[in-house]
Protein backbone atom coordinates (compact mmCIF):
# COMPACT_ATOMS: atom_id res chain seq x y z
CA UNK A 1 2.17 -31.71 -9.78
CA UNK A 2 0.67 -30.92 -6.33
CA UNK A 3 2.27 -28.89 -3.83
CA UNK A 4 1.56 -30.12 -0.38
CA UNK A 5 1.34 -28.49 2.94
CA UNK A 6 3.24 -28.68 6.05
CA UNK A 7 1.65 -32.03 6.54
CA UNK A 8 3.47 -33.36 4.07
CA UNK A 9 5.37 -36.65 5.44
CA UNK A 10 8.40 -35.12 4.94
CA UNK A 11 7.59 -32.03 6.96
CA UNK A 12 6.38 -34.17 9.92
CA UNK A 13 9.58 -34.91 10.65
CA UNK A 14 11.15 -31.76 10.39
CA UNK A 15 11.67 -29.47 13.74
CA UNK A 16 9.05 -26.60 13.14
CA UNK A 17 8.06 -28.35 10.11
CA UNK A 18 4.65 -27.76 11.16
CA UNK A 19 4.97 -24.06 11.43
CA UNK A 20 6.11 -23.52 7.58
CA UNK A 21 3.75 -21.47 5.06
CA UNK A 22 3.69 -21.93 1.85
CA UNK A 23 5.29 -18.87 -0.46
CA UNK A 24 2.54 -17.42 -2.83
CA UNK A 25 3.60 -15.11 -5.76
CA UNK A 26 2.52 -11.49 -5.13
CA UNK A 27 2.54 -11.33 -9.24
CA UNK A 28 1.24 -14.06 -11.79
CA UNK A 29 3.00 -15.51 -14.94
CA UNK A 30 2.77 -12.18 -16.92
CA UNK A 31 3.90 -9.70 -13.75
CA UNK A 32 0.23 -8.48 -12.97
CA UNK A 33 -0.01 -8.40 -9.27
CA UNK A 34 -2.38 -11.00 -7.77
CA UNK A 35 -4.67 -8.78 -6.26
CA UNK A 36 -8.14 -8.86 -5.37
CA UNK A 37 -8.63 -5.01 -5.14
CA UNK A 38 -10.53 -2.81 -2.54
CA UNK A 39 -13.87 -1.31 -4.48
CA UNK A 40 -12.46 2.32 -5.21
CA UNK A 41 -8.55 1.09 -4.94
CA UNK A 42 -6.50 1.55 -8.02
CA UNK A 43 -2.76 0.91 -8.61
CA UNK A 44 -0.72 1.58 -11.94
CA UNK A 45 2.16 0.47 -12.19
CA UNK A 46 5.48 2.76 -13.46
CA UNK A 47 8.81 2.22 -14.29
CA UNK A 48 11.83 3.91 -14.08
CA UNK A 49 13.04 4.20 -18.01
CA UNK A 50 16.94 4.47 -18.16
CA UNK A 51 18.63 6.85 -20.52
CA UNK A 52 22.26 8.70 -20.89
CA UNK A 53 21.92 10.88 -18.10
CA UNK A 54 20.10 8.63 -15.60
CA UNK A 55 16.16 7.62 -15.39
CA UNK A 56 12.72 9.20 -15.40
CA UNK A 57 9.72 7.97 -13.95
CA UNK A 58 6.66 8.86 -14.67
CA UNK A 59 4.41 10.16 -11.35
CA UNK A 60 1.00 11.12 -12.82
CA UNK A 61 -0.82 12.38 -15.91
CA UNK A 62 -4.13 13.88 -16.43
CA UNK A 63 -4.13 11.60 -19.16
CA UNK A 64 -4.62 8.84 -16.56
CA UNK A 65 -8.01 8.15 -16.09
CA UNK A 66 -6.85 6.81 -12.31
CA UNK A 67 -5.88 10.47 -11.47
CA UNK A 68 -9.29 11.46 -10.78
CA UNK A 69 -9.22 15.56 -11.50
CA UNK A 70 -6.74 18.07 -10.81
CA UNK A 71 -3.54 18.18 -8.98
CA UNK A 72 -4.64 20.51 -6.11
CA UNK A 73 -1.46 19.73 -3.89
CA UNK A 74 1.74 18.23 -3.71
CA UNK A 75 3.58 17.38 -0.04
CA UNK A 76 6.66 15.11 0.45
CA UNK A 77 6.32 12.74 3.76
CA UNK A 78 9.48 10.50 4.93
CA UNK A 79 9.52 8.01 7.10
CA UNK A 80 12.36 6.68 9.42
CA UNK A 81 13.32 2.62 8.20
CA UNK A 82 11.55 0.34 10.89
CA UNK A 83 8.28 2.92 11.47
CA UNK A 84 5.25 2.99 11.02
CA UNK A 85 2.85 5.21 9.82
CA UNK A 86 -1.15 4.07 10.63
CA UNK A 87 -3.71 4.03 10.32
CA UNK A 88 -5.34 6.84 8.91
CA UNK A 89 -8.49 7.82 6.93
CA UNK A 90 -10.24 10.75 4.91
CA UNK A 91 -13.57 11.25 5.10
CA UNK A 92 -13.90 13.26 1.70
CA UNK A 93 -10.27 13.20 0.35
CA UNK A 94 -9.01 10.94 -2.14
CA UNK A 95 -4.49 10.00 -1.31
CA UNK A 96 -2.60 9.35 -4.39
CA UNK A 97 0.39 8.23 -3.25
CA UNK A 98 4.08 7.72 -5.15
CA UNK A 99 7.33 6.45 -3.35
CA UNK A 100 10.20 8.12 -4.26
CA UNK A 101 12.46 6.09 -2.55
CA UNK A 102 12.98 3.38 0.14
CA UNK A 103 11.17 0.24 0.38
CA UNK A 104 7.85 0.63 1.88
CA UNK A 105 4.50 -1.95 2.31
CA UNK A 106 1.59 0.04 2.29
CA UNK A 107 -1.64 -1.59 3.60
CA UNK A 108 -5.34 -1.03 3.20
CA UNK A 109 -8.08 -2.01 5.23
CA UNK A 110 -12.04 -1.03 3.99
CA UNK A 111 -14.13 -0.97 6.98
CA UNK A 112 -16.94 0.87 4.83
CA UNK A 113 -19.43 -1.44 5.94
CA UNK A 114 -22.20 -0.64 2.82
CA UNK A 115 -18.70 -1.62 0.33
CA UNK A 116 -18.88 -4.80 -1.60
CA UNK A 117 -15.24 -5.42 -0.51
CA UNK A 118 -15.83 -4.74 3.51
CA UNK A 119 -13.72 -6.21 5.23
CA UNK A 120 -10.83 -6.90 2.65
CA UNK A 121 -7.12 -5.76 2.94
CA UNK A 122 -4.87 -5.41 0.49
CA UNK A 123 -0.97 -4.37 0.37
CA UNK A 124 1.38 -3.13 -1.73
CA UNK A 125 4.92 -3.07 -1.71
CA UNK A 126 6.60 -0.56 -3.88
CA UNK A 127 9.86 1.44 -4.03
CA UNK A 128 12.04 3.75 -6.19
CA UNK A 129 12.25 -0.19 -8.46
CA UNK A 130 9.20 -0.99 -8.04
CA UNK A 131 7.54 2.00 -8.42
CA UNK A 132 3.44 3.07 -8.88
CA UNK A 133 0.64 5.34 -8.33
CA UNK A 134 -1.73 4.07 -5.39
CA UNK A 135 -5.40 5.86 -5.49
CA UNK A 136 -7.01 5.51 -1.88
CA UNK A 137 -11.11 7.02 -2.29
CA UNK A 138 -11.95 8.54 1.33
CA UNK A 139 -12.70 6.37 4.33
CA UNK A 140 -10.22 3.39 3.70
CA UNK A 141 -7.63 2.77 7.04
CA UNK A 142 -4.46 2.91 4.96
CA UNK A 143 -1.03 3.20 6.57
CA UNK A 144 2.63 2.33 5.72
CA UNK A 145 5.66 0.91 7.25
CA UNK A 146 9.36 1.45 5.99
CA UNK A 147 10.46 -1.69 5.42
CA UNK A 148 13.96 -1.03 3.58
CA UNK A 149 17.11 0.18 5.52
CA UNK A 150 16.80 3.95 4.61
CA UNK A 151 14.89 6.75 4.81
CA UNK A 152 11.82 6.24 2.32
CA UNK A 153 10.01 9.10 0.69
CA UNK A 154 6.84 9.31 -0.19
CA UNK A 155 4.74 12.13 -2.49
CA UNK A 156 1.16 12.74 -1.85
CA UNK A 157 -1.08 14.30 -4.47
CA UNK A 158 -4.60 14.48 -2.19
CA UNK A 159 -7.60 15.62 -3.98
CA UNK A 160 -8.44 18.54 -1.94
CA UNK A 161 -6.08 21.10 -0.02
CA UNK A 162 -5.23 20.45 3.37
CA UNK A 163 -7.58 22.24 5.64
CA UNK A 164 -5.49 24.39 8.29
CA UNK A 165 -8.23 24.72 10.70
CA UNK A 166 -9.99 21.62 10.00
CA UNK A 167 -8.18 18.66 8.58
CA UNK A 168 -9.60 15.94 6.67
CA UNK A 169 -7.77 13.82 8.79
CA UNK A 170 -8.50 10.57 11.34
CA UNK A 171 -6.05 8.53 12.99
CA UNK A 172 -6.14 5.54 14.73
CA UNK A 173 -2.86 4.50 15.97
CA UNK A 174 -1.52 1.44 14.98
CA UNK A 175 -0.70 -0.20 17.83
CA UNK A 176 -3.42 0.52 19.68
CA UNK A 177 -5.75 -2.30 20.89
CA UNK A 178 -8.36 -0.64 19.05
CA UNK A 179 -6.49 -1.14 15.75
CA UNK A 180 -5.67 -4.29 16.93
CA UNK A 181 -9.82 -5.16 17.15
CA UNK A 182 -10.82 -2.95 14.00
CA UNK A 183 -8.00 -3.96 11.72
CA UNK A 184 -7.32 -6.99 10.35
CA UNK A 185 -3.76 -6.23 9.54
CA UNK A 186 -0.34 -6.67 11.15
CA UNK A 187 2.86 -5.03 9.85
């Protein structure tokens, strides 16, 4: 069977017919995500496993290859339901990031021009039910907006200590109309 556009015959005639998209699957048949990933990204995937008392959910090992070294820091973020929070980029640290809770969409841009994957976004929506590990290497634009109706939560495990007098730390913000020309992204 083939699954036609909106210029299908029957769309034609259909008030905004010609505006409709076509849904894609953000997983595949066996629940991988359909993801061409950003050289350096690297998701895992966790799940909350019930028992008596409640759930657990695993974070992070040092058994997981994806962790990279050492837990050097641990800092809780929120962020409000309807904000934003981009774009911003490390120049030596590595984020690994976890939601707690909420519903967020997370989005990366690589604008490391000497990358095989310049140019490429890619986004991830997790949650407290959706849960995983995101690994952004430095100098990715990455940001977040809350897209769920409460406060969402979000642990950060960067690679190196935040610097007090010199933070590894860039922002661009999102809605300026350089972010609009740099990134190819809209939340």
């Amino acid at each position: 069977m083939t699954v036609q556009g909106p210029t299908d015959v029957a769309l034609r005639g259909l008030i905004g017919g010609d505006e409709l998209v076509a849904k894609h699957s953000a997983v595949n048949e066996r629940g991988a995500l359909r993801l061409d990933p950003i050289h350096g990204i690297e998701f895992r995937a966790t799940r909350p496993v019930p028992h008596e008392d409640g759930h657990v959910t695993e974070v992070a090992r040092a058994s997981w290859d994806m962790v990279g070294g050492p837990i050097v820091q641990v800092h809780i973020t929120t962020t409000m339901p309807g904000r934003i929070r981009a774009w911003g980029l490390h120049q030596r640290s590595t984020d690994r990031l976890f939601v707690v809770s909420g519903l967020v969409k997370i989005a990366v841009f690589d604008g490391r021009r000497d990358s095989p994957t310049c140019g490429r976004v890619n986004e991830f929506t997790v949650s407290e039910k959706n849960p995983g590990l995101l690994v952004i290497p430095p100098n990715l634009y990455h940001g977040w907006k809350n897209i769920g109706t409460e406060e969402a939560v979000i642990i950060n495990m960067p690679t190196s200590q935040y610097n007090y007098e010199g933070p590894d730390a860039l922002d661009l913000s999102w809605d300026s109309e350089a972010a609009s020309r740099i990134v190819p992204y809209r939340f």
